[in-house]
Protein backbone atom coordinates (compact mmCIF):
# COMPACT_ATOMS: atom_id res chain seq x y z
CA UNK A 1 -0.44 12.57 55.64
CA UNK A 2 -2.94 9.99 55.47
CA UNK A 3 -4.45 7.44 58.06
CA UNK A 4 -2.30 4.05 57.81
CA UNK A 5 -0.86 5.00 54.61
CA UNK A 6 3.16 5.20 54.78
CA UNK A 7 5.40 5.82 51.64
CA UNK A 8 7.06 2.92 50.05
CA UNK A 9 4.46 0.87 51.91
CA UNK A 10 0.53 0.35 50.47
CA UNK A 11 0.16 0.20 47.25
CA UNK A 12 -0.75 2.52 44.93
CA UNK A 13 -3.79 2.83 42.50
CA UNK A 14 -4.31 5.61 39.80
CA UNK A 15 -7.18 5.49 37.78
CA UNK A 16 -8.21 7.40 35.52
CA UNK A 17 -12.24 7.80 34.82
CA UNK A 18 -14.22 9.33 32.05
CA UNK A 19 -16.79 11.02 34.75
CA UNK A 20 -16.39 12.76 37.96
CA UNK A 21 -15.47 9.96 40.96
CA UNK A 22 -17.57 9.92 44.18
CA UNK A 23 -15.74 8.71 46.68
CA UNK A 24 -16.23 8.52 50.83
CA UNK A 25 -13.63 10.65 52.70
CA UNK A 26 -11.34 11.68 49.95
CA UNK A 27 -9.17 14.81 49.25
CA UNK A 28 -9.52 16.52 46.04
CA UNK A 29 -7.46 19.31 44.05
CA UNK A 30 -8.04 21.15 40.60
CA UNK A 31 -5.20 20.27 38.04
CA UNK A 32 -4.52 22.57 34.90
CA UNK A 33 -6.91 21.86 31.81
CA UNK A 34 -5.29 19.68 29.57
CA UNK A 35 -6.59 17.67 26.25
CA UNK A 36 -7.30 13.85 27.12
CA UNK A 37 -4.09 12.39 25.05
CA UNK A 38 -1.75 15.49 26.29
CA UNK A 39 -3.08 14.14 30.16
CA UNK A 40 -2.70 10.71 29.54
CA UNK A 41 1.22 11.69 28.44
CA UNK A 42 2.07 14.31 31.16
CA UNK A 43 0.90 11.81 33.63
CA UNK A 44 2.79 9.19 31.94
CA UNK A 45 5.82 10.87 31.67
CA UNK A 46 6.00 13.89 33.90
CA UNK A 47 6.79 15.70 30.76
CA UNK A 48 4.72 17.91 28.01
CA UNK A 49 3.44 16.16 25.27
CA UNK A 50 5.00 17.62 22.24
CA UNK A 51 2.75 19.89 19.74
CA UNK A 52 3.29 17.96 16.60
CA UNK A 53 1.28 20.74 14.29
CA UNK A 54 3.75 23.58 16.26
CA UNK A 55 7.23 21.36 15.80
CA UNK A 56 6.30 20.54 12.28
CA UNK A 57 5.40 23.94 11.28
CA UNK A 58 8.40 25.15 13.35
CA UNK A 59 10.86 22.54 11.15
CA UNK A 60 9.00 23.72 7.72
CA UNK A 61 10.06 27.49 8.50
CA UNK A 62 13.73 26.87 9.47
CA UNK A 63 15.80 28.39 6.46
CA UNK A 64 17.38 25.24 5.11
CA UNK A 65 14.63 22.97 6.80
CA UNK A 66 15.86 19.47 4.48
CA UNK A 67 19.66 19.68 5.52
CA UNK A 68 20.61 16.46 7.88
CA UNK A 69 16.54 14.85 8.08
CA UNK A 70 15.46 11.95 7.04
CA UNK A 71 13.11 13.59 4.09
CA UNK A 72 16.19 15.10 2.56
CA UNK A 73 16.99 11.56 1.28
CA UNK A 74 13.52 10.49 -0.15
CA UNK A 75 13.66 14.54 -2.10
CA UNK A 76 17.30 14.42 -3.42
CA UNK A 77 16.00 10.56 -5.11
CA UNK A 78 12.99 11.73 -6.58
CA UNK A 79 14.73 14.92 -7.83
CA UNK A 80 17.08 12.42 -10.36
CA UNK A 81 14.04 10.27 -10.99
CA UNK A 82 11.63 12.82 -12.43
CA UNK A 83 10.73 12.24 -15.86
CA UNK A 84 7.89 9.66 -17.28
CA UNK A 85 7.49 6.32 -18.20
CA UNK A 86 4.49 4.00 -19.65
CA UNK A 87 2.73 1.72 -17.21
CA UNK A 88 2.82 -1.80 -18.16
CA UNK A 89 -0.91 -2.39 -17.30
CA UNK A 90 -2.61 0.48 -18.29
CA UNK A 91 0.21 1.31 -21.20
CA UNK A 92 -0.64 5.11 -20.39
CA UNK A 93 2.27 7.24 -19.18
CA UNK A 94 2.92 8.61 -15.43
CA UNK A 95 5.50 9.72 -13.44
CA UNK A 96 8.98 7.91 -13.23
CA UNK A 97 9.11 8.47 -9.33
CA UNK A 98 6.51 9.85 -7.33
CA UNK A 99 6.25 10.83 -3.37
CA UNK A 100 3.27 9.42 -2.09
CA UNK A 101 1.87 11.31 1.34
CA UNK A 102 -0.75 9.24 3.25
CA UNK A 103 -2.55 11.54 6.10
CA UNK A 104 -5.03 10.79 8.62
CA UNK A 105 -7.69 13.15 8.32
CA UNK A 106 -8.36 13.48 11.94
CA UNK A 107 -11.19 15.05 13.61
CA UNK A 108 -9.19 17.71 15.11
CA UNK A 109 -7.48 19.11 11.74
CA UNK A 110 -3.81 18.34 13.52
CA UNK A 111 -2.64 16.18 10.11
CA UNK A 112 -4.15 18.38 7.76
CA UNK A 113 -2.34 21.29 9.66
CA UNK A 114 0.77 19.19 9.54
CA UNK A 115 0.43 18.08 5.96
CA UNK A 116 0.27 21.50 4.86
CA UNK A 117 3.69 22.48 6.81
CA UNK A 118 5.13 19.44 4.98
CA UNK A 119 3.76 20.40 1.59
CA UNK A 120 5.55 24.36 2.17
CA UNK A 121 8.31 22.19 2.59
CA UNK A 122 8.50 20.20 -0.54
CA UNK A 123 6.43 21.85 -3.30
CA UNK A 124 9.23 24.52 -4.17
CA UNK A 125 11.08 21.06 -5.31
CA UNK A 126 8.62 20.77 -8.15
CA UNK A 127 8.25 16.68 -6.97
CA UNK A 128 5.64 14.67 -8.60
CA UNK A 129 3.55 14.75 -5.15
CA UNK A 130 0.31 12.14 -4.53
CA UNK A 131 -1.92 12.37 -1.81
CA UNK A 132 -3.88 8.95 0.15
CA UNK A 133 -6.34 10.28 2.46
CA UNK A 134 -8.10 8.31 5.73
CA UNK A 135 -11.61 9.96 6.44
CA UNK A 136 -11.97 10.38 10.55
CA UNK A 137 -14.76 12.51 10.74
CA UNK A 138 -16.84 14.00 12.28
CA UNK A 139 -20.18 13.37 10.26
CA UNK A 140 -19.57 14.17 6.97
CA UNK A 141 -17.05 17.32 6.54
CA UNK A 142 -14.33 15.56 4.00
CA UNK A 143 -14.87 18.57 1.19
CA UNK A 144 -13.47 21.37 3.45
CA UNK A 145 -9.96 19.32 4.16
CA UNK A 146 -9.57 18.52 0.15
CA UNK A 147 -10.51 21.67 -1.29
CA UNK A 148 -7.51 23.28 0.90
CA UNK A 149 -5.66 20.59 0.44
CA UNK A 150 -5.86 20.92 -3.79
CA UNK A 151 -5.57 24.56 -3.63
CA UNK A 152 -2.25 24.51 -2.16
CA UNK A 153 -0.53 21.70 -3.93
CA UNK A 154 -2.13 23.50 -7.47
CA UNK A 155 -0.53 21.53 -10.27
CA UNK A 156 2.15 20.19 -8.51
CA UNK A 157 0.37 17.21 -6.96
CA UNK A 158 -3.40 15.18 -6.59
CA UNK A 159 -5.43 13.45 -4.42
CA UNK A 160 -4.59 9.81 -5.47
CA UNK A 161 -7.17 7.91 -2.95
CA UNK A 162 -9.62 8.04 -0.31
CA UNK A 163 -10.86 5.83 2.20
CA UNK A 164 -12.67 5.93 5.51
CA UNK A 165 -10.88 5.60 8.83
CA UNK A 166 -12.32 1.99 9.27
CA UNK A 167 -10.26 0.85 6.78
CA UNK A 168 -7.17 2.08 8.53
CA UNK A 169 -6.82 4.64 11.64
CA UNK A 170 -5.79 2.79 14.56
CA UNK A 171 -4.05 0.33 15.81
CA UNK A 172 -6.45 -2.38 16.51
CA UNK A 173 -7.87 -1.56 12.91
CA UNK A 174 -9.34 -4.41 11.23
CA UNK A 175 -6.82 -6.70 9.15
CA UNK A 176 -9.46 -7.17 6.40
CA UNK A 177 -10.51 -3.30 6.15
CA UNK A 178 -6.87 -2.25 5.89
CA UNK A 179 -6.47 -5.06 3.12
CA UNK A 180 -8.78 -2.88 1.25
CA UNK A 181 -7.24 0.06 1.74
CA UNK A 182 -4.15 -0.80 1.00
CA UNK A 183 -5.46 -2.91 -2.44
CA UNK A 184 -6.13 0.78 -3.86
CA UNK A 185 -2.89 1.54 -3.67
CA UNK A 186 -1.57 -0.96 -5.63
CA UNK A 187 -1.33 -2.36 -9.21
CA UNK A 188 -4.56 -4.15 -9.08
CA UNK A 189 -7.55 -3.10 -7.51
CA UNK A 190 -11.41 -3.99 -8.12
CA UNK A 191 -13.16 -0.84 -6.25
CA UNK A 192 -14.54 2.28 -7.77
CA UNK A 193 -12.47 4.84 -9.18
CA UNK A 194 -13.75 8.29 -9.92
CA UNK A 195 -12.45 11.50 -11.74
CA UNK A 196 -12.84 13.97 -8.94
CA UNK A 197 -13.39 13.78 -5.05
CA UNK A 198 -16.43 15.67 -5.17
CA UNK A 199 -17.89 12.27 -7.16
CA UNK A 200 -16.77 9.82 -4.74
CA UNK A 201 -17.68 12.12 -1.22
CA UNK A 202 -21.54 12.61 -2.97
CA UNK A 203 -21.80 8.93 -3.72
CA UNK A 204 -20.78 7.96 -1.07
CA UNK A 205 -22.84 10.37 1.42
CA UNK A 206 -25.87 9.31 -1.21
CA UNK A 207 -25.49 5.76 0.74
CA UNK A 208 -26.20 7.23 3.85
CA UNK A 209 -22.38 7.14 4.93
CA UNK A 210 -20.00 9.15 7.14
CA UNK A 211 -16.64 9.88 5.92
CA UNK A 212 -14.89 7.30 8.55
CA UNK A 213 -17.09 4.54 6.65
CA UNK A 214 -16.11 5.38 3.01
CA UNK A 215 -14.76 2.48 1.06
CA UNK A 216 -11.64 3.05 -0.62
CA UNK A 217 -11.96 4.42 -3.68
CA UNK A 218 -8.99 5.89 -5.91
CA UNK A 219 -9.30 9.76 -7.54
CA UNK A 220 -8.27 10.39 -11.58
CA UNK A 221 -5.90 8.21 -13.40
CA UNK A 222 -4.37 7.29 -10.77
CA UNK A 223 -3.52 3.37 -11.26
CA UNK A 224 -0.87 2.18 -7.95
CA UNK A 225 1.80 2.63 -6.80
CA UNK A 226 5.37 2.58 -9.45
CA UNK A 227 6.95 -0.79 -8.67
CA UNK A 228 8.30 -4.55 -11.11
CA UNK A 229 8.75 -8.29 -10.06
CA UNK A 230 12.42 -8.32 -8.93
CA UNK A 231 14.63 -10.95 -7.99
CA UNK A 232 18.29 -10.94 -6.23
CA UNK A 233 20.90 -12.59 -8.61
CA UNK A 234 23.11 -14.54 -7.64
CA UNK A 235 20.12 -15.22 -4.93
CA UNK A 236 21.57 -15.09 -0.95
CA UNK A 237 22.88 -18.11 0.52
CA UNK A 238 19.43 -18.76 2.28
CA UNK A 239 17.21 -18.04 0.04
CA UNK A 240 17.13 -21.76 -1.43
CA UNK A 241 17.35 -23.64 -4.55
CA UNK A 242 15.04 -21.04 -5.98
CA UNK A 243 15.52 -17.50 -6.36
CA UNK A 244 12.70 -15.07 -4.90
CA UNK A 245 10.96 -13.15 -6.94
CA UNK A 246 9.03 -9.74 -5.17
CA UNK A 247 7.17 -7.02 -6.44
CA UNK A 248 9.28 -3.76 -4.71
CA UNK A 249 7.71 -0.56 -5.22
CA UNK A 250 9.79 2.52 -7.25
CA UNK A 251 8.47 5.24 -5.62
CA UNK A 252 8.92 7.49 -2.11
CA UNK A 253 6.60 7.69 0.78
CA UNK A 254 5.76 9.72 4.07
CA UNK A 255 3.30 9.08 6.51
CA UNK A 256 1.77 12.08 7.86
CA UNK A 257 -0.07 11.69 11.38
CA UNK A 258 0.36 13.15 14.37
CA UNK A 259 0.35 10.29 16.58
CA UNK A 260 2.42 7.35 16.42
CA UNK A 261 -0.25 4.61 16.19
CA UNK A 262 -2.91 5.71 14.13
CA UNK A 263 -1.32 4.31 10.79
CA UNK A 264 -0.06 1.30 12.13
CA UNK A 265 -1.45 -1.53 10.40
CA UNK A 266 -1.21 0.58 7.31
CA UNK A 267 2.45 1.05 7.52
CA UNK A 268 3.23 -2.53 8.31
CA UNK A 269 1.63 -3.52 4.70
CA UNK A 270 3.29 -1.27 2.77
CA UNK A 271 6.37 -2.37 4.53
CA UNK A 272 5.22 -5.86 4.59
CA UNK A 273 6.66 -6.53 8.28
CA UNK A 274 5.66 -7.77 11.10
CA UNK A 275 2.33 -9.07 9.65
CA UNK A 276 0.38 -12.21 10.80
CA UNK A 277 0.65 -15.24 8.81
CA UNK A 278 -2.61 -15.25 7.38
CA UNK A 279 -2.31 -11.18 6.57
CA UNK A 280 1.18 -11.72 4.47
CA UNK A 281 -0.48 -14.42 2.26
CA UNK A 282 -2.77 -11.86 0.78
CA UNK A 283 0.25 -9.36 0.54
CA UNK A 284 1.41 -10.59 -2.62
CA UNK A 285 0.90 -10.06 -6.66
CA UNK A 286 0.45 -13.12 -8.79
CA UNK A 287 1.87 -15.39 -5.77
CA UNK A 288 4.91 -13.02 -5.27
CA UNK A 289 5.22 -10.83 -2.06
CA UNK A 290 4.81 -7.18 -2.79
CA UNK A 291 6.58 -5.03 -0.36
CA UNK A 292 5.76 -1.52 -1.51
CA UNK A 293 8.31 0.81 0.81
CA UNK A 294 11.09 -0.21 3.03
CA UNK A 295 12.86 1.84 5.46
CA UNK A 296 15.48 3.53 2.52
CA UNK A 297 12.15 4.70 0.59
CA UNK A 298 9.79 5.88 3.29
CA UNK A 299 9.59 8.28 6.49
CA UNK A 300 6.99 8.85 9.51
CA UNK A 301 6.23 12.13 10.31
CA UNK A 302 6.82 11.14 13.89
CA UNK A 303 8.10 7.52 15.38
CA UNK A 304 5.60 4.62 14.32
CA UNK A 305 5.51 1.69 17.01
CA UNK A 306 7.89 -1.23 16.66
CA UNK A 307 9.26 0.03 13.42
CA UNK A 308 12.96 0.89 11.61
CA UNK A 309 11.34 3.46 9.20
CA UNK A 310 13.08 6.92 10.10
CA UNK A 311 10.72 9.45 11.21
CA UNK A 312 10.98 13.66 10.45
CA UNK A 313 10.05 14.51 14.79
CA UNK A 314 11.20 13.07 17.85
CA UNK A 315 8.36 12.65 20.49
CA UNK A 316 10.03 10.91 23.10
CA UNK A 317 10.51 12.60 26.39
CA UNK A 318 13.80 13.05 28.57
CA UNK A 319 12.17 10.45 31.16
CA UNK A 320 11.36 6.80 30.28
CA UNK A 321 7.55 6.83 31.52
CA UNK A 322 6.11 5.40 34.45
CA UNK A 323 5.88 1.81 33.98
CA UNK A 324 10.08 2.35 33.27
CA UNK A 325 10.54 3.86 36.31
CA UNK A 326 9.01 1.28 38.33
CA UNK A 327 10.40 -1.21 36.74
CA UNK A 328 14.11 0.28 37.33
CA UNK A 329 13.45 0.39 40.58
CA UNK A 330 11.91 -2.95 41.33
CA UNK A 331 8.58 -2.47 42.15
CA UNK A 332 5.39 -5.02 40.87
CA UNK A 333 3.39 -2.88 38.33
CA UNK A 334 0.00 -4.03 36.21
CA UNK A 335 -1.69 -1.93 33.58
CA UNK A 336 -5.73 -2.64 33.54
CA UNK A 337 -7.84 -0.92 30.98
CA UNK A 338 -11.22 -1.33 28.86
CA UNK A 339 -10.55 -1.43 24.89
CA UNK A 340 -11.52 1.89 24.71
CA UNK A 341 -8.05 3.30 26.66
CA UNK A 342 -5.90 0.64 25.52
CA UNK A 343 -3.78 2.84 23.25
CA UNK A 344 -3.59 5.48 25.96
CA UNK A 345 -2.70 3.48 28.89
CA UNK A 346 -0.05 1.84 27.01
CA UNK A 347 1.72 4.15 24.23
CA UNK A 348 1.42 7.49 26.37
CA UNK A 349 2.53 5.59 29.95
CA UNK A 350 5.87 5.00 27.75
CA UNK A 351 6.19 8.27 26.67
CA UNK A 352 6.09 7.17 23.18
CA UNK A 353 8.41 4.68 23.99
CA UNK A 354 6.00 0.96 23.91
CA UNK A 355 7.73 -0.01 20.59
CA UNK A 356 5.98 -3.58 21.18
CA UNK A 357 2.32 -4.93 20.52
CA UNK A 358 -0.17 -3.33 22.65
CA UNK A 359 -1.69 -5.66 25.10
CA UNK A 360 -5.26 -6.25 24.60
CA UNK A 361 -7.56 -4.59 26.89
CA UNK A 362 -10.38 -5.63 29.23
CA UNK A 363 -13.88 -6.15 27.18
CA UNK A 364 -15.41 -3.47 29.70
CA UNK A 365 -15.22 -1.17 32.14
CA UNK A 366 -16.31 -3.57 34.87
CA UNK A 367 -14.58 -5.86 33.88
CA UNK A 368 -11.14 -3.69 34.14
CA UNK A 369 -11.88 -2.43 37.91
CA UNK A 370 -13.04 -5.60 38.65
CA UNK A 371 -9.47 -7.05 37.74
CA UNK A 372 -7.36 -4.42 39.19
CA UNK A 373 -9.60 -4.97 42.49
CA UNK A 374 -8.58 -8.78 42.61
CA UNK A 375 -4.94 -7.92 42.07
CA UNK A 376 -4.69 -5.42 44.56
CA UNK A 377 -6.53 -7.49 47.39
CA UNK A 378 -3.97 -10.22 46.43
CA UNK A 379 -1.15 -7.78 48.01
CA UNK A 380 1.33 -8.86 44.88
CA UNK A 381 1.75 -5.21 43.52
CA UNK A 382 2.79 -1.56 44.16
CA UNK A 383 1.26 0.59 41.51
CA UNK A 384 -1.67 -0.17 39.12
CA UNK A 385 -2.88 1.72 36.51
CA UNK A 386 -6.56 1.34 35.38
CA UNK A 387 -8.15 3.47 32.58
CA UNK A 388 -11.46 2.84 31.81
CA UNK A 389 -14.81 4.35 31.52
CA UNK A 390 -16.50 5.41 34.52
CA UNK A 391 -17.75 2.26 36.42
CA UNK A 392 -18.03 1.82 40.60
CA UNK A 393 -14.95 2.04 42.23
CA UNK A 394 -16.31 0.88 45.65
CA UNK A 395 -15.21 -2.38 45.32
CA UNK A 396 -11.55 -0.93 44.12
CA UNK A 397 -11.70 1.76 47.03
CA UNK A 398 -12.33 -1.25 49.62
CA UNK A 399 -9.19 -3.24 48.03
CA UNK A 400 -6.38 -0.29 48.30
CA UNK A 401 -8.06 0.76 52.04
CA UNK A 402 -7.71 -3.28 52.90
CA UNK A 403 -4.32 -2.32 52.13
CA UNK A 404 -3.29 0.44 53.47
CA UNK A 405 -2.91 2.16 50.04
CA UNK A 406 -3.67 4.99 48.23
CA UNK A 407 -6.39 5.46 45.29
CA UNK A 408 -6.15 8.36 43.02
CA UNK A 409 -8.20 9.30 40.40
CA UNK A 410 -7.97 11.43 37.79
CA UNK A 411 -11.10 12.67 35.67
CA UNK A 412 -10.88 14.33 32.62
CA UNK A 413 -14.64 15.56 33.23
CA UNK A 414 -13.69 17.16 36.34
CA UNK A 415 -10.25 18.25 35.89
CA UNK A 416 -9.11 17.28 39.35
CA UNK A 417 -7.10 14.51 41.27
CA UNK A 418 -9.28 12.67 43.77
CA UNK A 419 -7.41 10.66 46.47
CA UNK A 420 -8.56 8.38 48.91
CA UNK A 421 -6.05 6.87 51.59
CA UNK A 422 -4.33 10.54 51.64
CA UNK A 423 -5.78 13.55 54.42
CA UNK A 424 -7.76 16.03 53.24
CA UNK A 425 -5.21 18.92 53.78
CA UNK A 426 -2.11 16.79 52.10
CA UNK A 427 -3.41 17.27 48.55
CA UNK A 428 -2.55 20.73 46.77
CA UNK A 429 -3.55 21.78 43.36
CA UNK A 430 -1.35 21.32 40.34
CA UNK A 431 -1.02 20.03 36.93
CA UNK A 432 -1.18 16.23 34.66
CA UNK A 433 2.44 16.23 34.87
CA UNK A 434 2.47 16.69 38.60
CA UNK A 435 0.49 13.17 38.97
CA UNK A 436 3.89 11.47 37.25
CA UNK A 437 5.72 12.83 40.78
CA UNK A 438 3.00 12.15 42.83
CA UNK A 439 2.79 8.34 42.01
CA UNK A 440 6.45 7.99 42.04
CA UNK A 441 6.94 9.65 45.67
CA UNK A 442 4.16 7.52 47.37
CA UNK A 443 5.92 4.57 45.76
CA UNK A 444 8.82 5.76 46.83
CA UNK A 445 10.72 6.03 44.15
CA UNK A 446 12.54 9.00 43.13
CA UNK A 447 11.80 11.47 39.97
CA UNK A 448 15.21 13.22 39.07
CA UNK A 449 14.15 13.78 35.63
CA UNK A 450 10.86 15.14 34.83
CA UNK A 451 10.78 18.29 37.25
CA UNK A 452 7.43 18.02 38.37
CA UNK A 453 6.60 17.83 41.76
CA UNK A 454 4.07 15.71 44.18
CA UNK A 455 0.67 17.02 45.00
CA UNK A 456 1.08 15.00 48.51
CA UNK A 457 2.62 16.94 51.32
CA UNK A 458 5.26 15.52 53.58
């Protein structure tokens, strides 16, 4: 199979690579043409990555497509809390209860393609629906998702605010940009407000801004989300001499993104968990926390990292991911990436399953083969995974052949599975899941679960 290399024995390298590898006296095979997340998840997982835009359409077109979800909850509430009231602030009247739907307006459509499943789904309930939008990109092509968006929810619902994806889409977005975001969606904000979207797109594009850079800016009369100072009477035993007082929100939410970390920071301030010290100081109304949503009065369109808030779609796979297997079965693992893969190499090796914080990544490229080099040579591990931009992987190559191991990598650019420690005629052509099996059997470890098989011959 290979010269030196045994099973079980050298360890094992995969690497992924955003340009074709060149490497000396290596076997290479075509694999099946897959989207970069969907191949970072089928080689993660062995498994498919589910089509969010298909499953949620396919849930939206079921004949009773409420019954037994975690939406049916958040509709049946707002059904027996329709009506008006008059704001305290603004003394102008709006909606008793409202369902607020915040989307990522990604650069591939797939939220706007959800969000309209969803909103087949709930308009026939005549709900009081408002929408918060988070501007991706590309360039500057906002009007086309809004104008689709308005013409399907007709009277039934509005935009309520806008923002660029700075100020929110990821999850290493910045703390202070998804401050502002979030300070338009409650009671008081100090940012521009303007009647339609059309205003607020042309002034902002007037600055010489792309949609991802807008500042948040809120749309009509909307003025934050429904929600009063509360406090617990009699308060809990550990709450102190003095009662707390909060500001809880009134209304309903749902998240709407397709992947389970783009809203991350966002949802963790309107839930007000999990927040650094510093963050949760600023979280508050007059002194008082403000916790906007909890888990009864919001839902994810699919499973958010590290949180209790019920989602609509299940993305996890039947297998437990890579970095699970290995660990089940003993063997010394290490993730190495550049900040650019960090979400990738982490959330999709889980299969959607990395509920924690995401490790921080390597500055650069060089820097991230450069460490998986040094921890290879050092003969304390069986599998590493390194995702990173294309950068030399000579030194790398030298490392794994010091050791008898085996290097694969896997370009996106080239579509193909480049090994180097395995024989030319060893390697056969498959697909992203396939690479799951084929780490796991030169590991030695065995893949009962996923049904793919390895590319490496016996």
């Amino acid at each position: 199979m290979a010269d030196g290399f045994a099973r079980g024995k050298g360890p094992v390298v995969l690497c992924f690579v955003d340009a074709e590898p060149t490497l000396p006296r290596s076997a290479q095979a075509p694999l099946e043409p897959l989207p970069e997340e969907a191949a970072y998840f089928a080689a993660g997982t062995g498994c498919d990555r589910l089509d969010v835009v298909q499953a949620t359409r396919a849930f939206a077109d079921r004949r009773m497509p409420l019954v037994d979800t975690a939406l049916e909850r958040l509709v049946e509430h707002a059904r027996h809390h329709q009506g008006t009231v008059t704001d305290f602030y603004t003394e102008k009247e709006k909606p008793k209860c409202s369902l607020h739907l915040f989307v990522d307006i990604v650069k591939d459509g797939s939220s706007l393609k959800a969000l309209a499943a969803v909103l087949d789904v709930l308009l026939p309930y005549d709900l009081h629906l408002g929408i918060h939008a988070f501007l991706a990109g590309p360039g500057r092509t906002a009007f086309f998702g809004f104008n689709a968006i308005q013409d399907q929810m007709g009277s039934k619902g509005s935009l309520h605010t806008v923002a660029g994806g700075v100020y929110s889409l990821g999850a290493d977005a910045e703390w202070e940009k998804v401050l502002d975001a979030y300070r338009a969606l409650v009671v008081l904000f100090e940012g521009e407000t303007y009647e339609r979207i059309d205003d607020a797109l042309e002034e902002n594009y007037a600055f010489q801004r792309d949609d991802v850079a807008m500042p948040p800016a809120r749309i009509g009369e909307f003025a934050g989300i429904n929600g009063d100072l509360r406090c617990e009477f009699p308060p809990p035993p550990d709450a102190g001499p003095i009662p707390l007082w909060e500001w809880r929100g009134d209304d309903l939410g749902m998240l709407v993104s397709t992947r389970g970390d783009q809203l991350d920071r966002l949802l963790r301030i309107l839930t007000r968990t999990d927040l650094p010290e510093e963050v949760a100081k600023l979280v508050t109304l007059r002194g008082r926390p403000v916790i906007p949503f909890d888990a009864a009065s919001l839902v994810t369109l699919v499973p958010m990292r590290g949180s209790k808030v019920p989602s609509l779609l299940t993305t996890a796979p039947p297998t437990e991911g890579l970095f699970a297997a290995m660990t089940a079965a003993k063997k010394r693992s290490l993730r190495v990436f550049d900040a650019a893969h960090a979400a990738l190499a982490t959330f999709s090796f889980d299969g959607d399953r990395n509920m924690g914080t995401i490790v921080d990544g390597e500055v650069d490229a060089a820097a991230a083969l450069e460490k998986a080099a040094r921890a290879v040579s050092e003969g304390a591990l069986d599998f590493v995974l390194v995702a990173a931009k294309h950068a030399p992987l000579d030194e790398l190559a030298q490392a794994v052949e010091a050791r008898a191991g085996a290097l694969l990598v896997v370009s996106p650019a080239s579509i193909s599975l480049v090994a180097n420690g395995i024989a030319a005629g060893a390697l056969s052509a498959g697909t992203f899941r396939d690479v799951f099996a084929t780490v796991l059997d030169l590991v030695a470890v065995s893949d009962s679960s996923s049904g793919a098989r390895s590319l490496v011959a016996r």
